[in-house]
PDB file of N, CA and C in Angstrom:
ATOM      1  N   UNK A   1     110.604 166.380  56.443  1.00  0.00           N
ATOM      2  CA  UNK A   1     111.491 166.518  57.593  1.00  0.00           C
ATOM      3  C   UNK A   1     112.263 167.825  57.482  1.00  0.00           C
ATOM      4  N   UNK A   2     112.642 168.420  58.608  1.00  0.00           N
ATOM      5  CA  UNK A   2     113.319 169.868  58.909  1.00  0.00           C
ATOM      6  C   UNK A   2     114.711 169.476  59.799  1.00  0.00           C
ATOM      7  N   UNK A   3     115.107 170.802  59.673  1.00  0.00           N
ATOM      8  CA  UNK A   3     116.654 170.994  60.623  1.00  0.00           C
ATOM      9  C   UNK A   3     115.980 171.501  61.341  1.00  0.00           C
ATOM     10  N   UNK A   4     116.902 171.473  62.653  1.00  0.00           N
ATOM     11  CA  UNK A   4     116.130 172.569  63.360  1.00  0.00           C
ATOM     12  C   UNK A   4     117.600 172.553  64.828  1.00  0.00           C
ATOM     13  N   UNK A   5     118.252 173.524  65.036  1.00  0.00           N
ATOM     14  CA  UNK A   5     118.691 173.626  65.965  1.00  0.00           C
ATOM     15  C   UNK A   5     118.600 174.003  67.249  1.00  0.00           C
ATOM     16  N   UNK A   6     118.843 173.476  68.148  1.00  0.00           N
ATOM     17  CA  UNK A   6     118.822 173.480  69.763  1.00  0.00           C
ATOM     18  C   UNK A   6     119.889 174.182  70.492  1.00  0.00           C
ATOM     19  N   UNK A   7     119.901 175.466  70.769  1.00  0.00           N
ATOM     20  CA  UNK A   7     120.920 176.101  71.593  1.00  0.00           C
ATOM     21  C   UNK A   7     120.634 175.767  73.192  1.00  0.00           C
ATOM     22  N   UNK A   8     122.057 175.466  73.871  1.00  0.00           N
ATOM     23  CA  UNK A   8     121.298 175.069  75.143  1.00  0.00           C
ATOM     24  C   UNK A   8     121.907 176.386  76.007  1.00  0.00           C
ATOM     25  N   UNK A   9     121.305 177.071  77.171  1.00  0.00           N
ATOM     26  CA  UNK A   9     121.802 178.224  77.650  1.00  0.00           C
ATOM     27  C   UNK A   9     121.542 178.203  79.286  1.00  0.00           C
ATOM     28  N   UNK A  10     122.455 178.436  79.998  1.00  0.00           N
ATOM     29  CA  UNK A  10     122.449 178.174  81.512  1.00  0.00           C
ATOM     30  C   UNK A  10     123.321 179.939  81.754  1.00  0.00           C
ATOM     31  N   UNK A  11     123.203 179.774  83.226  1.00  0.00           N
ATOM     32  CA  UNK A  11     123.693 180.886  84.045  1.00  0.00           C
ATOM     33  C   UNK A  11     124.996 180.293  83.708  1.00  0.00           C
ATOM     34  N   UNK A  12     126.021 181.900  83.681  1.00  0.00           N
ATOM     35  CA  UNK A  12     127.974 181.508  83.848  1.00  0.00           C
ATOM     36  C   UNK A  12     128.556 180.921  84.546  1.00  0.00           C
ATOM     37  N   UNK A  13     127.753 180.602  85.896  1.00  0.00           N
ATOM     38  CA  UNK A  13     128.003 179.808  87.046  1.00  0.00           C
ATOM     39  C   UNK A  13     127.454 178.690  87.287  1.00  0.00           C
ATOM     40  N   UNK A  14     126.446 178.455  86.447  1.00  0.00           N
ATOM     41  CA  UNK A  14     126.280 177.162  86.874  1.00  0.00           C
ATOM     42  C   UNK A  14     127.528 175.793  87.172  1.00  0.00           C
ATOM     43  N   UNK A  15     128.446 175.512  86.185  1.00  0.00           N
ATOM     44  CA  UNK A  15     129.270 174.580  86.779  1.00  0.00           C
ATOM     45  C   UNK A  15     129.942 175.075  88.270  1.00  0.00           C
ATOM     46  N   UNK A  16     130.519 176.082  88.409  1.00  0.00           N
ATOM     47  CA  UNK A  16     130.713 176.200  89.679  1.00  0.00           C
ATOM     48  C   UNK A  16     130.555 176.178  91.273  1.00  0.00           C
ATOM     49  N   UNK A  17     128.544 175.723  90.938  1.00  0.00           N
ATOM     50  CA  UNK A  17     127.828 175.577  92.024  1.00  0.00           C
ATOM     51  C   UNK A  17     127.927 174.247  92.322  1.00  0.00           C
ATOM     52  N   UNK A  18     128.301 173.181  91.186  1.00  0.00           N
ATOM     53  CA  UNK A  18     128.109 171.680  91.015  1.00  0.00           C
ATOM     54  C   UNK A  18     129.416 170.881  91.821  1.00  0.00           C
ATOM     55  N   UNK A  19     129.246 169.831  92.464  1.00  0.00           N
ATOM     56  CA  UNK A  19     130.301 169.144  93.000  1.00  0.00           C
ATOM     57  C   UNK A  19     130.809 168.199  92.142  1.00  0.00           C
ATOM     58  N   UNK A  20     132.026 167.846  92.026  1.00  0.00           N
ATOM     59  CA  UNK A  20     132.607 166.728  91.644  1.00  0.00           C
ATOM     60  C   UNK A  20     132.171 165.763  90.712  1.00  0.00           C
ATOM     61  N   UNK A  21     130.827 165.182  91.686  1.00  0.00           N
ATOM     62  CA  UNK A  21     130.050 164.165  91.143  1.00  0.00           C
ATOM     63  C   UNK A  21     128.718 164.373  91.058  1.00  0.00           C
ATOM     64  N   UNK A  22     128.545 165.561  91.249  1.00  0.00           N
ATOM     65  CA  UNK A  22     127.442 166.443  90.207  1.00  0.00           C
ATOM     66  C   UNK A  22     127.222 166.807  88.701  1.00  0.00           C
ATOM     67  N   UNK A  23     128.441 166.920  88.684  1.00  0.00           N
ATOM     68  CA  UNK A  23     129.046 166.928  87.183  1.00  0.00           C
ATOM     69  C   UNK A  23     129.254 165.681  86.451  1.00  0.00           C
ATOM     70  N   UNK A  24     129.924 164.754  87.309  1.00  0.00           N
ATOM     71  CA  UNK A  24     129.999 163.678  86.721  1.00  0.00           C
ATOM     72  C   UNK A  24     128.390 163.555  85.937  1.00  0.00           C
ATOM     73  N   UNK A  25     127.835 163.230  87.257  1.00  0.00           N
ATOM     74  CA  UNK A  25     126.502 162.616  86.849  1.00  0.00           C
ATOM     75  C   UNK A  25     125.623 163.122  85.406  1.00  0.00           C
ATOM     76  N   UNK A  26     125.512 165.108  85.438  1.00  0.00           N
ATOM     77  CA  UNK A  26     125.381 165.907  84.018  1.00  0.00           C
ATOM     78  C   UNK A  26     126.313 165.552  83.702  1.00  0.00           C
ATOM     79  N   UNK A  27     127.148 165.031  83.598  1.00  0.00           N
ATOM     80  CA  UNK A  27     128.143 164.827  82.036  1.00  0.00           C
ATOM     81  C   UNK A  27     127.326 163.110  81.747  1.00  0.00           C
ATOM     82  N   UNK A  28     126.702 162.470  82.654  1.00  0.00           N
ATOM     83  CA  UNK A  28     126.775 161.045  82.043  1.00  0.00           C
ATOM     84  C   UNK A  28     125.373 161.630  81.829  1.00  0.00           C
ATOM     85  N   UNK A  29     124.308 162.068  81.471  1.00  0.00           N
ATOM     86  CA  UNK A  29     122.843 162.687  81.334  1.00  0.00           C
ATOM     87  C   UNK A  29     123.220 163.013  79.920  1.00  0.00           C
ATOM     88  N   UNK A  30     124.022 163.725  79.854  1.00  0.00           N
ATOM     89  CA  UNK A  30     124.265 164.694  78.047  1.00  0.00           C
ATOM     90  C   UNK A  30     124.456 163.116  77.594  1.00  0.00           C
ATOM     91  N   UNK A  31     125.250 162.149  77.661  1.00  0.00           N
ATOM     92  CA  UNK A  31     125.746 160.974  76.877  1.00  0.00           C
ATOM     93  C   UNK A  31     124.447 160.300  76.821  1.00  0.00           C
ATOM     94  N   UNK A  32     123.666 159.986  77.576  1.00  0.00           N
ATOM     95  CA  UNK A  32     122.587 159.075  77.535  1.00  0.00           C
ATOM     96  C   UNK A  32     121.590 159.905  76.075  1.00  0.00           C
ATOM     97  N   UNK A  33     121.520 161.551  76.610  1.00  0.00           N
ATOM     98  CA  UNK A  33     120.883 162.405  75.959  1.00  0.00           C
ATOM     99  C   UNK A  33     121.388 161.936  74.495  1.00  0.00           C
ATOM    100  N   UNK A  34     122.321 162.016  74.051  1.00  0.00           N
ATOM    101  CA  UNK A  34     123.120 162.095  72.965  1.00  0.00           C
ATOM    102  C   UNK A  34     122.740 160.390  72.425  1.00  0.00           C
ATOM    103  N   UNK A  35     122.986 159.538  73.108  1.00  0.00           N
ATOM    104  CA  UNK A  35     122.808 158.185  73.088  1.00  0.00           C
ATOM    105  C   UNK A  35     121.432 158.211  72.478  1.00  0.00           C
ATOM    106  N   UNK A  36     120.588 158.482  73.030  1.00  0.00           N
ATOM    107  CA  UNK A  36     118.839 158.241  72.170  1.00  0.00           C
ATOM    108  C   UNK A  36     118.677 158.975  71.167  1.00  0.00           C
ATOM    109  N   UNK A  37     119.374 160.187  71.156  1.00  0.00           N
ATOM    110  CA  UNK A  37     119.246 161.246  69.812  1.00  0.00           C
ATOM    111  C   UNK A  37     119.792 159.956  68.412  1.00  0.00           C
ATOM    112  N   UNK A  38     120.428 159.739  68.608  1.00  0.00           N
ATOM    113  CA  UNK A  38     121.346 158.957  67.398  1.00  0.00           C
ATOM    114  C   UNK A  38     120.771 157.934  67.466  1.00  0.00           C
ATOM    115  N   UNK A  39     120.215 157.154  68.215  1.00  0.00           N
ATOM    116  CA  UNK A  39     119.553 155.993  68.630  1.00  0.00           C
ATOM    117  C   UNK A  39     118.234 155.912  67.602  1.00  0.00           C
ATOM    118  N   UNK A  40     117.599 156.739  67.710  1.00  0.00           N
ATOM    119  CA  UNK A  40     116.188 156.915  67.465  1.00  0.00           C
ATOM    120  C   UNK A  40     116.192 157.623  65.767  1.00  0.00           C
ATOM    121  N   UNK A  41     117.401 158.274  65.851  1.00  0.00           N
ATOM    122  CA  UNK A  41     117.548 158.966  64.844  1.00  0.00           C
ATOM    123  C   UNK A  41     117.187 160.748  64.013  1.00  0.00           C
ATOM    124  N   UNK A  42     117.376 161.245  65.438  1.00  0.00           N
ATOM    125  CA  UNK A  42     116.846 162.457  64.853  1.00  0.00           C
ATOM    126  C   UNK A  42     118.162 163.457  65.808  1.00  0.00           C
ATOM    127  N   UNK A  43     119.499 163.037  65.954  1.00  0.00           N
ATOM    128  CA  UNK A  43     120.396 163.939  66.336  1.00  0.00           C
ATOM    129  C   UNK A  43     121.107 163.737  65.165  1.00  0.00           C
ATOM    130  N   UNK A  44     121.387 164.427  64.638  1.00  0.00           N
ATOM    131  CA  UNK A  44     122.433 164.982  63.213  1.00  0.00           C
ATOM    132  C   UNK A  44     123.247 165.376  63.216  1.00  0.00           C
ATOM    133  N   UNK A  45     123.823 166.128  64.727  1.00  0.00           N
ATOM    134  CA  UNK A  45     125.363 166.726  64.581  1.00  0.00           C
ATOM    135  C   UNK A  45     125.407 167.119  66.661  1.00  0.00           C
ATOM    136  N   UNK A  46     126.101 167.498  67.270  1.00  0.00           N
ATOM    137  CA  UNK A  46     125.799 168.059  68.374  1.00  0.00           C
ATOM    138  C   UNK A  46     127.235 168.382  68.394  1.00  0.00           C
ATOM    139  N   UNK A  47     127.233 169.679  69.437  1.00  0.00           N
ATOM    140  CA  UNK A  47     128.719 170.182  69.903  1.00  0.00           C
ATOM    141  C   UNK A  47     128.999 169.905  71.058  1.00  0.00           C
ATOM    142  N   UNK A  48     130.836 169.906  71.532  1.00  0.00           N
ATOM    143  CA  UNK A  48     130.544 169.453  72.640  1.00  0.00           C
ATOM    144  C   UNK A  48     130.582 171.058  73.680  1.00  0.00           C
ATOM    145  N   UNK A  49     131.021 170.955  74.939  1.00  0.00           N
ATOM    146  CA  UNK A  49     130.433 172.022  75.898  1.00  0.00           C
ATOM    147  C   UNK A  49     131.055 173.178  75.649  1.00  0.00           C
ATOM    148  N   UNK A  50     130.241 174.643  75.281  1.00  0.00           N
ATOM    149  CA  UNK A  50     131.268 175.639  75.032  1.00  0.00           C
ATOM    150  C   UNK A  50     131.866 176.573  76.983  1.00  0.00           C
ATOM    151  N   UNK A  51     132.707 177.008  76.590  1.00  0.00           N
ATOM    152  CA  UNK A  51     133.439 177.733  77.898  1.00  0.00           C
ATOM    153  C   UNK A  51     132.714 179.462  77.758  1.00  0.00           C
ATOM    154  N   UNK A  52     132.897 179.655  78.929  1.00  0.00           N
ATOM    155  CA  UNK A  52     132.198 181.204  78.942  1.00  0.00           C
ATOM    156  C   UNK A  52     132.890 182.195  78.639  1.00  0.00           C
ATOM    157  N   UNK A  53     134.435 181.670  78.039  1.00  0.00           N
ATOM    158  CA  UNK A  53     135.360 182.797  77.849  1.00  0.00           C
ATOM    159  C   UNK A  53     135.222 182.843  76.348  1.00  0.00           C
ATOM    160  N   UNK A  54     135.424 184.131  75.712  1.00  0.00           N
ATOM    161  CA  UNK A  54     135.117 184.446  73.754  1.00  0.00           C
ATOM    162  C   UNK A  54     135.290 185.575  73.606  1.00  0.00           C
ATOM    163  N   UNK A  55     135.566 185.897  72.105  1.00  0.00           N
ATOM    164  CA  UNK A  55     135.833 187.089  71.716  1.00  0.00           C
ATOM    165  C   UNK A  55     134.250 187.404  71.030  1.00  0.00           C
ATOM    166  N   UNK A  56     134.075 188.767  70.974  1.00  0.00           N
ATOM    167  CA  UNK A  56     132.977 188.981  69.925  1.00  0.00           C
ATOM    168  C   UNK A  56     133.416 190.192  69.170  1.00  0.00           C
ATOM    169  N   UNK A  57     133.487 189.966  67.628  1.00  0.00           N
ATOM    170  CA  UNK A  57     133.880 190.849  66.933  1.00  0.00           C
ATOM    171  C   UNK A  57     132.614 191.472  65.838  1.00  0.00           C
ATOM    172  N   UNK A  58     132.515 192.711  66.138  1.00  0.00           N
ATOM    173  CA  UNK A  58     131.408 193.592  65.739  1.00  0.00           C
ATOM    174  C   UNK A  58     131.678 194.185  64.435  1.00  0.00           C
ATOM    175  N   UNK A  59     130.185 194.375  63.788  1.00  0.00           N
ATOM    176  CA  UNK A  59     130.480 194.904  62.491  1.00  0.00           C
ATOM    177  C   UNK A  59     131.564 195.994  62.244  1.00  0.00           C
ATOM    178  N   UNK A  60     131.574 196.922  62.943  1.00  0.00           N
ATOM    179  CA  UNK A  60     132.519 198.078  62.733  1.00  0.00           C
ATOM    180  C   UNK A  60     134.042 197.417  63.213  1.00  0.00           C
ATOM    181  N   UNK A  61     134.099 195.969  63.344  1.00  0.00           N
ATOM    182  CA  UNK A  61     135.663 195.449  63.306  1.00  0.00           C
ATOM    183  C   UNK A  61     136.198 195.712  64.856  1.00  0.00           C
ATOM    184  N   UNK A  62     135.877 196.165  65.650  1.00  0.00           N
ATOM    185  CA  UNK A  62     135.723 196.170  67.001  1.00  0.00           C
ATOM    186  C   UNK A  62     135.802 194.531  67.603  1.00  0.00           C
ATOM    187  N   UNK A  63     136.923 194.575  68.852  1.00  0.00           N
ATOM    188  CA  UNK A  63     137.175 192.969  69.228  1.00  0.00           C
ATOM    189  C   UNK A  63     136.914 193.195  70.433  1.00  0.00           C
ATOM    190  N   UNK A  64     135.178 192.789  71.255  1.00  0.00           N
ATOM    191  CA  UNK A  64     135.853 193.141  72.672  1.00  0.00           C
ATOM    192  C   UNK A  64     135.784 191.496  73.271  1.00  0.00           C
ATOM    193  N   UNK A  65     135.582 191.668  74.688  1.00  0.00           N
ATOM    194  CA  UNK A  65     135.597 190.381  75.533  1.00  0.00           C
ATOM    195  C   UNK A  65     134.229 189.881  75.481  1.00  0.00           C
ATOM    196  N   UNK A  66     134.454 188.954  75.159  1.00  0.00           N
ATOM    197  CA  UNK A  66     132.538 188.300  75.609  1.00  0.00           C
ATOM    198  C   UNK A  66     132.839 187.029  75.512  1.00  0.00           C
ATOM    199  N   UNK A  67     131.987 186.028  74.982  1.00  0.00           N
ATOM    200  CA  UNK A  67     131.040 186.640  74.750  1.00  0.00           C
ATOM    201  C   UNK A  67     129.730 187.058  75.526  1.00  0.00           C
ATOM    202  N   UNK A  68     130.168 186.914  76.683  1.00  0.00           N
ATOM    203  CA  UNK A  68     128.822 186.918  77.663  1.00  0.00           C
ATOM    204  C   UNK A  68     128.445 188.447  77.385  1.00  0.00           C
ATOM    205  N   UNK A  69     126.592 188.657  77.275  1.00  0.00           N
ATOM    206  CA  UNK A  69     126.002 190.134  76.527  1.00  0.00           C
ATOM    207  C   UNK A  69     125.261 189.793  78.087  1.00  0.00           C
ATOM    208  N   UNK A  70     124.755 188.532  79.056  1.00  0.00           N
ATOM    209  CA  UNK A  70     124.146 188.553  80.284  1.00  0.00           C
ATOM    210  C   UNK A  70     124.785 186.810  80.808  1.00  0.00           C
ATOM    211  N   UNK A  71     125.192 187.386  81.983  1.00  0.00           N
ATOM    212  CA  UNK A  71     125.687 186.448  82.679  1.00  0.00           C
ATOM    213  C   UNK A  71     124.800 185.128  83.018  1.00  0.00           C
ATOM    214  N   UNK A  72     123.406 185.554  82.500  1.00  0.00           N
ATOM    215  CA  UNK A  72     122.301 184.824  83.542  1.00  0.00           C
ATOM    216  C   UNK A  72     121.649 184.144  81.515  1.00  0.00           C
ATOM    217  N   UNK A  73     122.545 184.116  80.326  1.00  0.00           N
ATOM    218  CA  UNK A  73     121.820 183.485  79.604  1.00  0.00           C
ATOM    219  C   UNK A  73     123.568 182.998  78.966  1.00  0.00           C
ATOM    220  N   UNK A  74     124.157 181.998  79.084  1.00  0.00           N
ATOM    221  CA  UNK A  74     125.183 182.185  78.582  1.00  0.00           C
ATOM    222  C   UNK A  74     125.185 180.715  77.741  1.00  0.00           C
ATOM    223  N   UNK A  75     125.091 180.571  76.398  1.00  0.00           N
ATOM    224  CA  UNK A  75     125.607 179.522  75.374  1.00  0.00           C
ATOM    225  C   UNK A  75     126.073 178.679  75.709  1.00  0.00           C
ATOM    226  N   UNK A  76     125.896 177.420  75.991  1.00  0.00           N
ATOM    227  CA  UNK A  76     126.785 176.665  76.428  1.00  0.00           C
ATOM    228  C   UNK A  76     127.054 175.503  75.246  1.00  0.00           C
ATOM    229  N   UNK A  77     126.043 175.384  74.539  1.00  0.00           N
ATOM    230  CA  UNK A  77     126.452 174.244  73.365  1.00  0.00           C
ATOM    231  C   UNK A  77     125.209 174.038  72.387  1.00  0.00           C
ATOM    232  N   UNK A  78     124.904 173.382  71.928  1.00  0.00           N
ATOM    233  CA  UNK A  78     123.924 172.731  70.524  1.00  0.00           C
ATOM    234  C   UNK A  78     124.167 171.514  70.089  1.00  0.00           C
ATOM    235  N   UNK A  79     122.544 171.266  69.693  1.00  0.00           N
ATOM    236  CA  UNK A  79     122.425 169.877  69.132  1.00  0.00           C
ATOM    237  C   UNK A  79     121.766 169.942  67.629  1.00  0.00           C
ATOM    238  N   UNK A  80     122.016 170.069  66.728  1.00  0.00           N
ATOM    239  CA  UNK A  80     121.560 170.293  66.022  1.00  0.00           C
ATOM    240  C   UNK A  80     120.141 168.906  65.042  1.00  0.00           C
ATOM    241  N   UNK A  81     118.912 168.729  65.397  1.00  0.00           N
ATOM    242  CA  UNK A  81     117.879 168.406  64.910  1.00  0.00           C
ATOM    243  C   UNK A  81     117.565 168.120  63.656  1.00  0.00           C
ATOM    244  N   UNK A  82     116.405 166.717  63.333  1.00  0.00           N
ATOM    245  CA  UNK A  82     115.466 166.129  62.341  1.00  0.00           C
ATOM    246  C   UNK A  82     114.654 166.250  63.245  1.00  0.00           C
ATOM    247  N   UNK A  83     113.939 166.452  62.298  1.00  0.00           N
ATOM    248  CA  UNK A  83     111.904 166.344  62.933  1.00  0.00           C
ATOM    249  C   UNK A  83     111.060 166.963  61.891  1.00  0.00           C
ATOM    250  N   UNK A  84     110.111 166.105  62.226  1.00  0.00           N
ATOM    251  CA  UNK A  84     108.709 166.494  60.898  1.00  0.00           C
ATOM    252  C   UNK A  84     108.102 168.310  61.394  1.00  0.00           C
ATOM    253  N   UNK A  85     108.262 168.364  62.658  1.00  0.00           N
ATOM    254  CA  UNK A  85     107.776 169.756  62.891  1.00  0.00           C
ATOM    255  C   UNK A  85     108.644 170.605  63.857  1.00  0.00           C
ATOM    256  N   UNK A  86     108.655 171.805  64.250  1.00  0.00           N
ATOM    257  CA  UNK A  86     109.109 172.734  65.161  1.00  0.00           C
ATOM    258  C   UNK A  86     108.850 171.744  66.516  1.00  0.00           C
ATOM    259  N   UNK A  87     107.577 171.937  66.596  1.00  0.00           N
ATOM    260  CA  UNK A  87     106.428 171.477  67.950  1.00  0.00           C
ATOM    261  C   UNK A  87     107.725 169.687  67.918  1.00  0.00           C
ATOM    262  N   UNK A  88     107.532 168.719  67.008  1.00  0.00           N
ATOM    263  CA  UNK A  88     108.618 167.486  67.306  1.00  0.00           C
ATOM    264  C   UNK A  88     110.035 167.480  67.674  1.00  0.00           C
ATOM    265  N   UNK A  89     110.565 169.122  67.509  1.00  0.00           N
ATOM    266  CA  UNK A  89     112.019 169.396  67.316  1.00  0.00           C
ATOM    267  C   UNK A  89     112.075 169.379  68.952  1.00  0.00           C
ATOM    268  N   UNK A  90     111.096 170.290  69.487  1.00  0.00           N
ATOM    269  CA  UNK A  90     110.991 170.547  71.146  1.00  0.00           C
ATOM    270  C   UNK A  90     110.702 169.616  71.593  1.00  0.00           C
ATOM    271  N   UNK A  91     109.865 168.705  71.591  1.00  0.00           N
ATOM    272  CA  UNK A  91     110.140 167.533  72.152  1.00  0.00           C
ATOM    273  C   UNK A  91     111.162 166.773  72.563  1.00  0.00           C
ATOM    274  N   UNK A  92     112.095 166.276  71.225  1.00  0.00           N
ATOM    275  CA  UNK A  92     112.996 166.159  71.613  1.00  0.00           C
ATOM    276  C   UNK A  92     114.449 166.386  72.765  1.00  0.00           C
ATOM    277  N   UNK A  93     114.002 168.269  72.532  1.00  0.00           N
ATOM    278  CA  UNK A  93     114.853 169.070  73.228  1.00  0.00           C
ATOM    279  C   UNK A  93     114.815 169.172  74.588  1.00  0.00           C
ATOM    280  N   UNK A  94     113.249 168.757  74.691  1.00  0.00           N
ATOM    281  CA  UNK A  94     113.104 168.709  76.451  1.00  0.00           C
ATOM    282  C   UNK A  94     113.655 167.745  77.563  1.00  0.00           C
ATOM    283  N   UNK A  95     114.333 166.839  76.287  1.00  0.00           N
ATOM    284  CA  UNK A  95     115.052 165.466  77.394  1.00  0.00           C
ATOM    285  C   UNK A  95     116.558 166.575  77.560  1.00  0.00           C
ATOM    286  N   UNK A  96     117.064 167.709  77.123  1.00  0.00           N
ATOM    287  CA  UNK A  96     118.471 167.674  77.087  1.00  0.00           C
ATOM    288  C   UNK A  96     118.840 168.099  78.984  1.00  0.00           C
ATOM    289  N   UNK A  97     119.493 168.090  79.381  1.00  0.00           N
ATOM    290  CA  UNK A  97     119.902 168.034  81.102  1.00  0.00           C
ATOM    291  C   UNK A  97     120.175 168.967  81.439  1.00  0.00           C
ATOM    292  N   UNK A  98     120.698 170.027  80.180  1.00  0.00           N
ATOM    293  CA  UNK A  98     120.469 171.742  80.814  1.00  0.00           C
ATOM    294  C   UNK A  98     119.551 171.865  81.645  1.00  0.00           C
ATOM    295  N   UNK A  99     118.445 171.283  81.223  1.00  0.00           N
ATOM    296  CA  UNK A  99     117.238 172.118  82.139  1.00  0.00           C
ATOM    297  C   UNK A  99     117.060 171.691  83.361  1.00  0.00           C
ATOM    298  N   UNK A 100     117.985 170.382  83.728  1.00  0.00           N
ATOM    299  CA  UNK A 100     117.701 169.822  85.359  1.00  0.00           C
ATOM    300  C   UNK A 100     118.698 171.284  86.206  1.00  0.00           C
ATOM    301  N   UNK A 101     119.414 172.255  85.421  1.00  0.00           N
ATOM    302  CA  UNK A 101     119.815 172.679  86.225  1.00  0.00           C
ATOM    303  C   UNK A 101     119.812 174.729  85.899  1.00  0.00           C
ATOM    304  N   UNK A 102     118.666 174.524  85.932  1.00  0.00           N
ATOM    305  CA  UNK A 102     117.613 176.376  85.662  1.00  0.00           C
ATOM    306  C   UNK A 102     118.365 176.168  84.147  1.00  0.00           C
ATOM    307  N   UNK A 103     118.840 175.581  83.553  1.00  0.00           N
ATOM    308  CA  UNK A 103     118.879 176.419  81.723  1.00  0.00           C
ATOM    309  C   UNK A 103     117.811 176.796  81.170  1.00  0.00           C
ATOM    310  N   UNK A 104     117.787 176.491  79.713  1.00  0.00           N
ATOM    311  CA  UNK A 104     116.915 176.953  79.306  1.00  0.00           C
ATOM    312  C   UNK A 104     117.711 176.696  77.526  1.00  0.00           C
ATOM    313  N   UNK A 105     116.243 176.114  76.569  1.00  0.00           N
ATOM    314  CA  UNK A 105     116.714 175.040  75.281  1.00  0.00           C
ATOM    315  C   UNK A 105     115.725 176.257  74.455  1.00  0.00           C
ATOM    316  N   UNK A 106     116.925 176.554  73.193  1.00  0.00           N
ATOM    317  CA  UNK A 106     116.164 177.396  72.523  1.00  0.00           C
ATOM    318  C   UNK A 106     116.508 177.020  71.055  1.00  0.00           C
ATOM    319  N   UNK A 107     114.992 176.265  70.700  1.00  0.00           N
ATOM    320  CA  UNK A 107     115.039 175.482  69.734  1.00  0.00           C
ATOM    321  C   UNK A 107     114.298 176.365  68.202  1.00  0.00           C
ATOM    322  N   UNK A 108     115.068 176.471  67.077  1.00  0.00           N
ATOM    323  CA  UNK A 108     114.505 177.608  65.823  1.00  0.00           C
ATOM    324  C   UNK A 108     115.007 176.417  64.644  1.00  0.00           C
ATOM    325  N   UNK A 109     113.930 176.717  63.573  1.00  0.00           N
ATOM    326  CA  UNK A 109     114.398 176.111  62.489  1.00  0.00           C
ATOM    327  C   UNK A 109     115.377 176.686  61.342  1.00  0.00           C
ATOM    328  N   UNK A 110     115.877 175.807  60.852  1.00  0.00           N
ATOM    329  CA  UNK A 110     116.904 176.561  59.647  1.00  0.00           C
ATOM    330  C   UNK A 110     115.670 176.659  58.423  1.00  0.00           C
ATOM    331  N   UNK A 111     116.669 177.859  57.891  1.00  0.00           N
ATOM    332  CA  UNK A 111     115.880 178.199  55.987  1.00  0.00           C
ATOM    333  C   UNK A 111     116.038 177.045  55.221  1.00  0.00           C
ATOM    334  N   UNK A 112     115.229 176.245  54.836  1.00  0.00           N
ATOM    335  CA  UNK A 112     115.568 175.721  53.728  1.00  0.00           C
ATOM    336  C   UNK A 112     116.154 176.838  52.075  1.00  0.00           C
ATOM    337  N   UNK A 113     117.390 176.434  52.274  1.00  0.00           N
ATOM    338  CA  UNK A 113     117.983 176.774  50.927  1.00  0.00           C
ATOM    339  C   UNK A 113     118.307 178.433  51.958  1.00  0.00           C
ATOM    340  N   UNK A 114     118.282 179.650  50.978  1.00  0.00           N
ATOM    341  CA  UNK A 114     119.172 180.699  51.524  1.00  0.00           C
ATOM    342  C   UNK A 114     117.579 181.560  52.207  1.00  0.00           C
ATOM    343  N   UNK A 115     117.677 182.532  52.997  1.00  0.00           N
ATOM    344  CA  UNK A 115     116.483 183.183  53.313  1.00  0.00           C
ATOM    345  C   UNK A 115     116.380 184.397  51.913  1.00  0.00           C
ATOM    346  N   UNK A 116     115.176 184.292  52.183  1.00  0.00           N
ATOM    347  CA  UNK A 116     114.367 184.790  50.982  1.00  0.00           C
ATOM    348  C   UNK A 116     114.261 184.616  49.483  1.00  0.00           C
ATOM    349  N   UNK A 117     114.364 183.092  49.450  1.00  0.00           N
ATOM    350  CA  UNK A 117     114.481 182.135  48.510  1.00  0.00           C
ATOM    351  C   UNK A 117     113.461 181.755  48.145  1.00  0.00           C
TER     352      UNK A 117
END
């Protein structure tokens, strides 16, 4: 079995296009989502929704505004994964509800132990 984390990534606007009980409804989708992950047993940690406002601080110690680098791919949260393979990790990932609304699930495995170990 592997880690494997799930970044989930939508446009900056997406909540803003959503009504009331549009949202409601994606907010009760992530819980169900979340509900079978733990259920079944292969959700291990998940965050809850990040905001589009952040700092990003650059090697040369530089603080600017971000973190948005494109308005049209913006972080919104993670689930972090068990699964016997990459190919089982995505599976999983394809139930998450970002994608009922244009996101987009970008699922990579962790190093076991440190890289280049």
């Amino acid at each position: 079995m592997g880690e494997y984390l799930a970044v989930f990534r939508s446009h900056a606007d997406t909540f803003d296009t959503l009504s009331n009980d549009s949202i409601q409804q994606f907010n009760r989708k992530w819980e169900e989502f979340w509900a079978e992950g733990r259920r079944d047993g292969w959700l291990l940690d998940a965050s809850g929704a990040l905001q589009t406002d952040g700092r990003v601080i650059h090697a040369d110690g530089r603080v600017t505004n971000g973190p948005l680098v494109d308005r049209e791919d913006v972080a919104r949260g993670y689930v972090k994964i068990k699964a016997v393979s990459l190919d089982a990790a995505v599976e999983h990932a394809r139930g998450c509800p970002v994608l009922l609304h244009d996101g987009r699930v970008e699922v990579r495995p962790f190093f076991d132990g440190h890289p280049g170990e």
